[in-house]
C-alpha atoms as a PDB file:
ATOM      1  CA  UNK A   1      37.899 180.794 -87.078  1.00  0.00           C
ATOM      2  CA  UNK A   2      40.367 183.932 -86.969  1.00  0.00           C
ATOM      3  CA  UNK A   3      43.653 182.684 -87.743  1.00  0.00           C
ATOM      4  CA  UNK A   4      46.995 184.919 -87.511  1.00  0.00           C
ATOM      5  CA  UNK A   5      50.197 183.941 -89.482  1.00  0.00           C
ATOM      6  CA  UNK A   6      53.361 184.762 -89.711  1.00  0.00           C
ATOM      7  CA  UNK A   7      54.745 183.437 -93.219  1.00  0.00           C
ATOM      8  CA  UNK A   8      58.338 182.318 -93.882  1.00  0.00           C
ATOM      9  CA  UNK A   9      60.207 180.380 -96.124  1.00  0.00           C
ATOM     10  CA  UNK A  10      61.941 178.020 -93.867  1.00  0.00           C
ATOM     11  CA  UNK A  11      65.222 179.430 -93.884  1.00  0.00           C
ATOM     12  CA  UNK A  12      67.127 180.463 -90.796  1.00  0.00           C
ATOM     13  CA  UNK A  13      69.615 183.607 -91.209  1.00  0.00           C
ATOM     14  CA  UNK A  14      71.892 184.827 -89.034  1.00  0.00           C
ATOM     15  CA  UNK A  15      74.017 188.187 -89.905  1.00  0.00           C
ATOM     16  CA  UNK A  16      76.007 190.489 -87.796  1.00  0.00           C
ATOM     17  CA  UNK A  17      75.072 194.131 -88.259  1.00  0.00           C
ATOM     18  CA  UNK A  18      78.242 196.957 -88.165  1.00  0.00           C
ATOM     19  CA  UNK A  19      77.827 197.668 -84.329  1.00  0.00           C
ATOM     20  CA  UNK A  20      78.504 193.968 -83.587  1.00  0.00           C
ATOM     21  CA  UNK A  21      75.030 192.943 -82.889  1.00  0.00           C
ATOM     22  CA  UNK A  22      74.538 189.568 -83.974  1.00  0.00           C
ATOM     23  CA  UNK A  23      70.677 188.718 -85.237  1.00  0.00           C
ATOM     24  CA  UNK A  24      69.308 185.414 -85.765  1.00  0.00           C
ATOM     25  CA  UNK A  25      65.933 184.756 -87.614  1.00  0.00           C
ATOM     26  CA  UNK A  26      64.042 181.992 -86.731  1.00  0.00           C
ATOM     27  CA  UNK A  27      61.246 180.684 -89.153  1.00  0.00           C
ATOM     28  CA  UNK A  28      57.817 180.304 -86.890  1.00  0.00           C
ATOM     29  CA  UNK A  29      54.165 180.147 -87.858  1.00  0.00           C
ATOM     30  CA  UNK A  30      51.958 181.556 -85.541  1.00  0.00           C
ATOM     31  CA  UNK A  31      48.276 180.682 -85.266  1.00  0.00           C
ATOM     32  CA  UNK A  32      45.414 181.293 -83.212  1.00  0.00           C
ATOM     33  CA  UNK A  33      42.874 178.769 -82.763  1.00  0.00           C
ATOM     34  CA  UNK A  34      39.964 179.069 -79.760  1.00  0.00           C
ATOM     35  CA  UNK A  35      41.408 181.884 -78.699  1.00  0.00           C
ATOM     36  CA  UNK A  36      45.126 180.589 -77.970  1.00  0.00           C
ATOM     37  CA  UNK A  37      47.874 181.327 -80.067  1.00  0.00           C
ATOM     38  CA  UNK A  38      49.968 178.405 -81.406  1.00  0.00           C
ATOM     39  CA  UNK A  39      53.449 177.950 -82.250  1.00  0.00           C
ATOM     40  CA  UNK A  40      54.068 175.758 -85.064  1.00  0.00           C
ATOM     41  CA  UNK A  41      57.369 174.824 -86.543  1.00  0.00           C
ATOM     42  CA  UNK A  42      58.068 175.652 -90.549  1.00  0.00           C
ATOM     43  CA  UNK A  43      56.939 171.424 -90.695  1.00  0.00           C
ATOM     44  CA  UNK A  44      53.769 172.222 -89.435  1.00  0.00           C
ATOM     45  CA  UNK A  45      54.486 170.488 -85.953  1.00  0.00           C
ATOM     46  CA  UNK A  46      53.114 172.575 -82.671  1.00  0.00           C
ATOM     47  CA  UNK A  47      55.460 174.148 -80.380  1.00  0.00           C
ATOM     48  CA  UNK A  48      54.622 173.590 -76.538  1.00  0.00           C
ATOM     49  CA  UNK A  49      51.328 171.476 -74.891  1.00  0.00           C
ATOM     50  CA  UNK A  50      48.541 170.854 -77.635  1.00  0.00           C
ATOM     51  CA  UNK A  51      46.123 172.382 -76.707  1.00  0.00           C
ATOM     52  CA  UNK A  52      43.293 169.922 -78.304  1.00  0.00           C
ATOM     53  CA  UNK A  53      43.824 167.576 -75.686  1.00  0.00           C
ATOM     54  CA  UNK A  54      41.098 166.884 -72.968  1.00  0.00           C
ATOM     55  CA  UNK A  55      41.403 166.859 -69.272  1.00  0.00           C
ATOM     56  CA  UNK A  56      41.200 163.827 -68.074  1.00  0.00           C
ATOM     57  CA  UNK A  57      38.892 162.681 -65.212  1.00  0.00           C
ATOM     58  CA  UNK A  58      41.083 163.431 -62.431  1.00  0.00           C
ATOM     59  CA  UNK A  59      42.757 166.143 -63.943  1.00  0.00           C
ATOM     60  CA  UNK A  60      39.444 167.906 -63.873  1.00  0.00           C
ATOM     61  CA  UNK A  61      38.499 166.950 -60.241  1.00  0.00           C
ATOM     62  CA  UNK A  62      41.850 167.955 -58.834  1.00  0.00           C
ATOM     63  CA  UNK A  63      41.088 171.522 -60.221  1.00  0.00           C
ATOM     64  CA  UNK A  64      37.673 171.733 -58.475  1.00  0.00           C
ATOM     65  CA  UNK A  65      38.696 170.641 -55.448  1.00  0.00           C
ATOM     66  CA  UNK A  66      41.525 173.431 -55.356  1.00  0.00           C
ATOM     67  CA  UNK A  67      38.389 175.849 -56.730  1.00  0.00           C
ATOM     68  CA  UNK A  68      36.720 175.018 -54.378  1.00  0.00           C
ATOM     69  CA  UNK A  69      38.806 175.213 -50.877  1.00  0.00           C
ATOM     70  CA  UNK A  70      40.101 178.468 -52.806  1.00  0.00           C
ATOM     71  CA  UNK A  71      36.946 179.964 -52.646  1.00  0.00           C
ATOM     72  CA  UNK A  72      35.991 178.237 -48.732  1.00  0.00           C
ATOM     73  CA  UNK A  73      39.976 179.366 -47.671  1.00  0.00           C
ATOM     74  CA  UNK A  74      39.138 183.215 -49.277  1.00  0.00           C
ATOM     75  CA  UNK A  75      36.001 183.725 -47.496  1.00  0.00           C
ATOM     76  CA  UNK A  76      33.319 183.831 -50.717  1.00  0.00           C
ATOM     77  CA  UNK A  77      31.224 180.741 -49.199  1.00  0.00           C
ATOM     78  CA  UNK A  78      30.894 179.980 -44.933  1.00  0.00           C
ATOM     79  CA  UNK A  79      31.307 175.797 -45.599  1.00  0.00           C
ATOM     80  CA  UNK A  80      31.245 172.858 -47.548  1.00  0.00           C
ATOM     81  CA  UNK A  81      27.659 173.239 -48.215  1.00  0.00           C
ATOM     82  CA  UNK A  82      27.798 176.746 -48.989  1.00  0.00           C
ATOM     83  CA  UNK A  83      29.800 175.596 -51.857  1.00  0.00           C
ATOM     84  CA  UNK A  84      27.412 172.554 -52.649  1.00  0.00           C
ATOM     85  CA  UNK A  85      24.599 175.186 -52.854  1.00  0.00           C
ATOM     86  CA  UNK A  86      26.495 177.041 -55.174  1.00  0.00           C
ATOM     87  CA  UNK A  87      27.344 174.724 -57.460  1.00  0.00           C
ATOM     88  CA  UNK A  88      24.031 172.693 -57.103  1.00  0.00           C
ATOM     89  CA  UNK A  89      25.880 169.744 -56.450  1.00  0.00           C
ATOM     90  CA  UNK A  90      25.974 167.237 -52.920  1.00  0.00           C
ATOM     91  CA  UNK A  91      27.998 168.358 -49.948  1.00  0.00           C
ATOM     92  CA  UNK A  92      29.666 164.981 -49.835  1.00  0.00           C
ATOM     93  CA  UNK A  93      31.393 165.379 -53.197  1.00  0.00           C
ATOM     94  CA  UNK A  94      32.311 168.977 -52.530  1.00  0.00           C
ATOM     95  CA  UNK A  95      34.576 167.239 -49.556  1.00  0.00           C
ATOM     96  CA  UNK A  96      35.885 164.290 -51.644  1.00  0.00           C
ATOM     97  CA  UNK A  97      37.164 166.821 -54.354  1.00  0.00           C
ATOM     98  CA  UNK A  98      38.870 168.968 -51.567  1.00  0.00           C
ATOM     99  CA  UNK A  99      40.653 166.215 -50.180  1.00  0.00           C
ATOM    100  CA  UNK A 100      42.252 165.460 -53.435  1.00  0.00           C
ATOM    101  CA  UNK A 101      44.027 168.797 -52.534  1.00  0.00           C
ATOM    102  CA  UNK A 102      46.094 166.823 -50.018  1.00  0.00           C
ATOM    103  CA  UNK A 103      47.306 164.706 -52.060  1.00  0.00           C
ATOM    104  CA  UNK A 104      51.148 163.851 -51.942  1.00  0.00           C
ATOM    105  CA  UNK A 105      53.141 165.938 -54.596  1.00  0.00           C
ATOM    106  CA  UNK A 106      53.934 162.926 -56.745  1.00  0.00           C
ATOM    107  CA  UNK A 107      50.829 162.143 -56.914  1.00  0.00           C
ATOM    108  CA  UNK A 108      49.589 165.244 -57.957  1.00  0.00           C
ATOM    109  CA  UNK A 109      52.189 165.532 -60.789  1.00  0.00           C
ATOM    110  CA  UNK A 110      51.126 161.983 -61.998  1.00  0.00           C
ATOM    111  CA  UNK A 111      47.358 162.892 -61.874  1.00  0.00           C
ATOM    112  CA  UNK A 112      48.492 166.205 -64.461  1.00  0.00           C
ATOM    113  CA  UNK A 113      50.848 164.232 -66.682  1.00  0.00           C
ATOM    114  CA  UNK A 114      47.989 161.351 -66.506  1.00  0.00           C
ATOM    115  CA  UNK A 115      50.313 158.670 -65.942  1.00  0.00           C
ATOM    116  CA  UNK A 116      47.807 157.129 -62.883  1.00  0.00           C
ATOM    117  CA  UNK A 117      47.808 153.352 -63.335  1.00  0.00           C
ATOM    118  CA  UNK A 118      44.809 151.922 -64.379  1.00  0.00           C
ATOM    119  CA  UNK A 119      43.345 150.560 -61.579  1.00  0.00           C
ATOM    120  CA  UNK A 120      43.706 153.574 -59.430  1.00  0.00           C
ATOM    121  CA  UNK A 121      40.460 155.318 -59.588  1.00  0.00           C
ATOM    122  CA  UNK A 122      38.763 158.676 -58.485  1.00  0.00           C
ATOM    123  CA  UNK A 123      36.756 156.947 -55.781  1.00  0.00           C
ATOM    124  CA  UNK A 124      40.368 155.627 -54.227  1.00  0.00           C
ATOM    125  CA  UNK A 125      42.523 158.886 -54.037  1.00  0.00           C
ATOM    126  CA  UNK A 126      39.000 161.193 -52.992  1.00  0.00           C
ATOM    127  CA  UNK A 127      37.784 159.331 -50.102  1.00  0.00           C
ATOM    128  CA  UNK A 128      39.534 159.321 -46.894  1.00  0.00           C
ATOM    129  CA  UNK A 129      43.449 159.836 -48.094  1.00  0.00           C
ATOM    130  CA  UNK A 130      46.150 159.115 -45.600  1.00  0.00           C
ATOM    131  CA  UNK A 131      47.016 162.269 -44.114  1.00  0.00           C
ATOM    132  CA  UNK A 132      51.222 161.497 -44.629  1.00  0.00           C
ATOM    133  CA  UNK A 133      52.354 161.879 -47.715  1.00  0.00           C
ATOM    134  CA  UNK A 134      54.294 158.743 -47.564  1.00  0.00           C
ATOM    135  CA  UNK A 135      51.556 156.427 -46.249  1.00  0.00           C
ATOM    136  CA  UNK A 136      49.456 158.092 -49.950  1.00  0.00           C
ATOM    137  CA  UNK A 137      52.911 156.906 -52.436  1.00  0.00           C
ATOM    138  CA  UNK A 138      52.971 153.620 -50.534  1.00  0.00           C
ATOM    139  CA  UNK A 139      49.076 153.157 -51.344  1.00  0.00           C
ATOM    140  CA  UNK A 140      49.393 155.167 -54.737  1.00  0.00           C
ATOM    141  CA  UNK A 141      52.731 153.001 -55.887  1.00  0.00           C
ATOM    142  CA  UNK A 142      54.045 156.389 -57.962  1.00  0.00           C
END
């Protein structure tokens, strides 16, 4: 693994130079790890979204389906089952994961944050979603 660090000794300074200008220093540790670089506090404690954590489920079909009617929307692939072809995958789930992309915005921003109750599944938000927002957060219950 190729790790970068910054050392320090834990001790913020702050001095004013004779112009006026008024530095701080702020003790970080910087590390890479898979290619990311890390932010970690003097404690040891990481700065920002760790990284280690997996998509969930949904997370990942949410991003496929936007992939997906990306690459439909921009012209790369004629249909649905140009895309299935592509991926070597069925033409039906091609169009399930696409109409997670119409998915009301609270919904959406529960699916990232993974706070989707329990007994909402994949199969429920992917096949045949109201097409009002309002009629999905009634079903959904955000």
């Amino acid at each position: 693994m190729n790790e970068i660090e910054i050392k320090s000794n834990g001790q913020r300074e702050s001095y004013e130079s004779s112009d006026g200008v008024m530095s701080i220093r702020v003790p970080i540790k910087i590390t890479r790890r898979g290619g990311r670089k890390l932010v970690k506090r003097p404690s040891g404690e990481l700065i920002g979204r760790p990284w280690d954590q997996k998509s969930t489920v949904l997370q990942l079909a949410l991003a496929r389906g936007h992939r997906w009617l990306r690459m439909f929307e921009s012209g790369r692939v004629g249909s649905l089952k140009g895309i299935a072809k592509l991926e070597g995958i069925d033409a039906s789930y091609v169009s399930r994961m696409i109409n997670l992309t119409t998915l009301a915005p609270e919904i959406v921003e529960a699916i990232l944050d993974d706070n989707v109750p329990d007994h909402i599944t994949l199969f429920d938000l992917a096949v045949d979603p109201p097409n009002l927002w309002q009629d999905q957060t009634v079903f959904f219950e955000v």
